[in-house]
C-alpha atoms as a PDB file:
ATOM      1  CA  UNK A   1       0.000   0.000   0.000  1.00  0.00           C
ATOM      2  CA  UNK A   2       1.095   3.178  -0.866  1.00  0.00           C
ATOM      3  CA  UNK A   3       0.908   6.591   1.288  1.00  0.00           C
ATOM      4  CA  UNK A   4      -1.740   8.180  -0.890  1.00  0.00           C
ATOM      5  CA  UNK A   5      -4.130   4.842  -0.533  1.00  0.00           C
ATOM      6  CA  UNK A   6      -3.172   4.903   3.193  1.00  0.00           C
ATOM      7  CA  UNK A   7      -4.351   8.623   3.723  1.00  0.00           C
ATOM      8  CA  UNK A   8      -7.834   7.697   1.738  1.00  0.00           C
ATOM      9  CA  UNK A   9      -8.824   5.085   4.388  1.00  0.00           C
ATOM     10  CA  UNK A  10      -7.862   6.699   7.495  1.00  0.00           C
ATOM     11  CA  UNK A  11     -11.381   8.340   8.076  1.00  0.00           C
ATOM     12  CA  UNK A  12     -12.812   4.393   7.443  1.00  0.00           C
ATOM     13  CA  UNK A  13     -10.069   3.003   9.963  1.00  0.00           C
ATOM     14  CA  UNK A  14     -10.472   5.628  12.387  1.00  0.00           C
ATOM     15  CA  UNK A  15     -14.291   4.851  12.754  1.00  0.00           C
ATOM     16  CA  UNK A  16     -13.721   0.803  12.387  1.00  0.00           C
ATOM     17  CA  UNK A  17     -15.358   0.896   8.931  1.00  0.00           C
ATOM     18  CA  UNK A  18     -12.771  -0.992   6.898  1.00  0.00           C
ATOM     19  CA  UNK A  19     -12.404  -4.635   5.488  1.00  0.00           C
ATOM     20  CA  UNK A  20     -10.561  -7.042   7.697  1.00  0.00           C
ATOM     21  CA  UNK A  21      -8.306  -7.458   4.390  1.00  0.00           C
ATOM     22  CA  UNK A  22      -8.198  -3.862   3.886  1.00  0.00           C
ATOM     23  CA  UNK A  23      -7.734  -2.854   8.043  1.00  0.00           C
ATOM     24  CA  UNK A  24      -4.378  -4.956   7.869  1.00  0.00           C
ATOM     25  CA  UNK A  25      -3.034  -3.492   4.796  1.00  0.00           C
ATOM     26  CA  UNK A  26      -3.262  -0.451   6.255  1.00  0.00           C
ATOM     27  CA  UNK A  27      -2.116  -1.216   9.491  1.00  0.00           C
ATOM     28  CA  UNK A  28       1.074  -2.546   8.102  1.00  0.00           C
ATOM     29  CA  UNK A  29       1.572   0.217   6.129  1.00  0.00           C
ATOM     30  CA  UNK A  30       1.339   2.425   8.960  1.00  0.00           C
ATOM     31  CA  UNK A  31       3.673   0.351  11.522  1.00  0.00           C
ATOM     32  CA  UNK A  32       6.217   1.108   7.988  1.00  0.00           C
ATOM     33  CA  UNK A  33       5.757   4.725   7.956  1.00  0.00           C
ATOM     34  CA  UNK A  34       5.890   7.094   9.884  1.00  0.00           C
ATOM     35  CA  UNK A  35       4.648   9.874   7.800  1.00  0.00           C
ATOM     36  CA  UNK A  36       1.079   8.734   7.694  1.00  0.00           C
ATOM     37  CA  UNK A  37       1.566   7.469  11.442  1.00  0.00           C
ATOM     38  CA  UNK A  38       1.739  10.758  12.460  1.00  0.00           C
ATOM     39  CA  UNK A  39      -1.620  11.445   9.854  1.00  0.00           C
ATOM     40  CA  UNK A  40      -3.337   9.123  11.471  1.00  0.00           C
ATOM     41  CA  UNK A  41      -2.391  10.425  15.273  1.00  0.00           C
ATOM     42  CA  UNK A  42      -3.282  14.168  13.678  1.00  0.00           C
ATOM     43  CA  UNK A  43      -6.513  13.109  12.556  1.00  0.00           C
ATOM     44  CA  UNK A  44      -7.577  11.409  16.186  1.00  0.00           C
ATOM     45  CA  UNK A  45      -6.733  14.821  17.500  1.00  0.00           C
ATOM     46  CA  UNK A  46      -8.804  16.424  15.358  1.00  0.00           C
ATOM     47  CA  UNK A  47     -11.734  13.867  15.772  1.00  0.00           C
ATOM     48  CA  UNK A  48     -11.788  14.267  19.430  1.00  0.00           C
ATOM     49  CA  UNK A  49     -11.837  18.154  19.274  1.00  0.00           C
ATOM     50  CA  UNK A  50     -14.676  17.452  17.128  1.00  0.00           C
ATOM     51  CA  UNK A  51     -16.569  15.691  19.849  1.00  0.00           C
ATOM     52  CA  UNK A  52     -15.917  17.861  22.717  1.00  0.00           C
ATOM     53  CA  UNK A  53     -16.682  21.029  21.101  1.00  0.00           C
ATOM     54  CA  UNK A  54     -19.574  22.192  22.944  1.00  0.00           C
ATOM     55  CA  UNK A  55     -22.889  22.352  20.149  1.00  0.00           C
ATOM     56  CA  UNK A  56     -23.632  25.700  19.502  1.00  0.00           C
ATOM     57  CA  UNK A  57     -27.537  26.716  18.644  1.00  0.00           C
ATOM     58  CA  UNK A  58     -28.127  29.014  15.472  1.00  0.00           C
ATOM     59  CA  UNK A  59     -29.404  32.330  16.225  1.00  0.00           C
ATOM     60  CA  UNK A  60     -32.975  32.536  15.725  1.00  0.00           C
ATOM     61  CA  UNK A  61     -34.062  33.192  12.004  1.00  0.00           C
ATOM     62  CA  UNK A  62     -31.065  32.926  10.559  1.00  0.00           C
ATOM     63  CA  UNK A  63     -31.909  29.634   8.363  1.00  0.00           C
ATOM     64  CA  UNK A  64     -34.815  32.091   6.605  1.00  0.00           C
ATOM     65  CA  UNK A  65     -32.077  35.138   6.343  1.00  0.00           C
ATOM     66  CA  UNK A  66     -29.924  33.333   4.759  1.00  0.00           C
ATOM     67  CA  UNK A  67     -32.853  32.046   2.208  1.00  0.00           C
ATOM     68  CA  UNK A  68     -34.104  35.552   1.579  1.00  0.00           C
ATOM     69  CA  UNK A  69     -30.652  37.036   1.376  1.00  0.00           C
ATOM     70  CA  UNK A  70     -29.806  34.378  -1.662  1.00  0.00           C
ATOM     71  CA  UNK A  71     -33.177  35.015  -3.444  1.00  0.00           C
ATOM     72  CA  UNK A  72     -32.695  38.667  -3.189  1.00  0.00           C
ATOM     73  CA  UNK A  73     -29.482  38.435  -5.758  1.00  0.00           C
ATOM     74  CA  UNK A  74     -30.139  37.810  -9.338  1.00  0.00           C
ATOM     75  CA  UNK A  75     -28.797  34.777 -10.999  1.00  0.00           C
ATOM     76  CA  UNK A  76     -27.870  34.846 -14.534  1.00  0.00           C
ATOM     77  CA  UNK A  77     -29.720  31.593 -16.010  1.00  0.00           C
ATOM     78  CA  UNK A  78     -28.354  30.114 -19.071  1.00  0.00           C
ATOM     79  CA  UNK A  79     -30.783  28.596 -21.527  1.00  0.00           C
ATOM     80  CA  UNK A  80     -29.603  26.942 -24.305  1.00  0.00           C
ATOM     81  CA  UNK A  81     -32.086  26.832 -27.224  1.00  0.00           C
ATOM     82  CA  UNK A  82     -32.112  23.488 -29.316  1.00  0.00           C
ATOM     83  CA  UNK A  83     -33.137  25.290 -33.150  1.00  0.00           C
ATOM     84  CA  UNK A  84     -30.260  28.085 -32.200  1.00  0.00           C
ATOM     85  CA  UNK A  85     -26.981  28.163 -31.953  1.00  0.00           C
ATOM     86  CA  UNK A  86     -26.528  31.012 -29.190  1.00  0.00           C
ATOM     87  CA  UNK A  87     -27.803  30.971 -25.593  1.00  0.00           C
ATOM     88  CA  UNK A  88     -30.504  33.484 -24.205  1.00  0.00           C
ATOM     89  CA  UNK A  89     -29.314  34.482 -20.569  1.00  0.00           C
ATOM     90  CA  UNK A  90     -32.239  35.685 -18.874  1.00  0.00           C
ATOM     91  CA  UNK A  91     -32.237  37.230 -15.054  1.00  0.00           C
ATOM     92  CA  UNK A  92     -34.064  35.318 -12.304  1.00  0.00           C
ATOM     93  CA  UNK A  93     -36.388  37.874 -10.662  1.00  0.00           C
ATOM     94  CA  UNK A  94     -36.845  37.296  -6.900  1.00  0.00           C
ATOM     95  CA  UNK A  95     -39.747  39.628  -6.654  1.00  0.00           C
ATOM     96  CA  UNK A  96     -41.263  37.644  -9.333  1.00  0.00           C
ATOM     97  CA  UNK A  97     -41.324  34.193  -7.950  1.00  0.00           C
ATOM     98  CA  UNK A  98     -44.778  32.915  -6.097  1.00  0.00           C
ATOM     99  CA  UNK A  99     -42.525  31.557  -3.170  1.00  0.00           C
ATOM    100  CA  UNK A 100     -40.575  35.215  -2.528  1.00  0.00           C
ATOM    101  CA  UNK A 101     -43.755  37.147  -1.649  1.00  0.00           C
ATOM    102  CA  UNK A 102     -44.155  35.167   1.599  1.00  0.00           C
ATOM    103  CA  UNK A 103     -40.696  35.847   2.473  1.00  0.00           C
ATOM    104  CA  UNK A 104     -40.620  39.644   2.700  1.00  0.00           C
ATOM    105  CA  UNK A 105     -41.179  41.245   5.432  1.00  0.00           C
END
């Protein structure tokens, strides 16, 4: 096994996902290397960070900000017509769509 296949299963290894077949591969690979040995430690660190960073509630509304905040930019929609051979861009219109009316405050 080489170092690049070895880095592609640690996230499987670490959370005792792999193959039995696959598991010792890697496992040999990283009693050879140190390189991805010290990936492998690295990536536990970061794992148990992970899970002892205290959860964190989003501040209220902000899921439906977000949402009107995106539908309040035009978008440039490309259509590409079949009998042509150019593309019509047209502009999405926010204040235009049946959904964005309930949205405005």
């Amino acid at each position: 096994m080489d170092c690049r296949r070895a880095e592609e299963l640690l996230s499987d290894h670490l959370e005792g996902a792999l193959h039995a077949i696959l598991r010792a591969e890697l496992e040999a690979h990283l009693a050879r290397c140190a390189d991805c040995r010290a990936l492998r430690e690295a990536l536990d660190e970061v794992v148990v960070a992970l899970h002892t960073a205290p959860d964190l509630a989003a501040p209220s509304g902000l899921a439906e900000r977000a949402a009107a905040a995106a539908m309040a930019r035009p978008h440039a929609v490309v259509v590409k017509v079949l009998a042509a051979s150019r593309a019509i861009v047209c502009r999405h219109q926010p204040e235009r769509a049946p959904w964005a009316a309930s949205s405005r405050k």
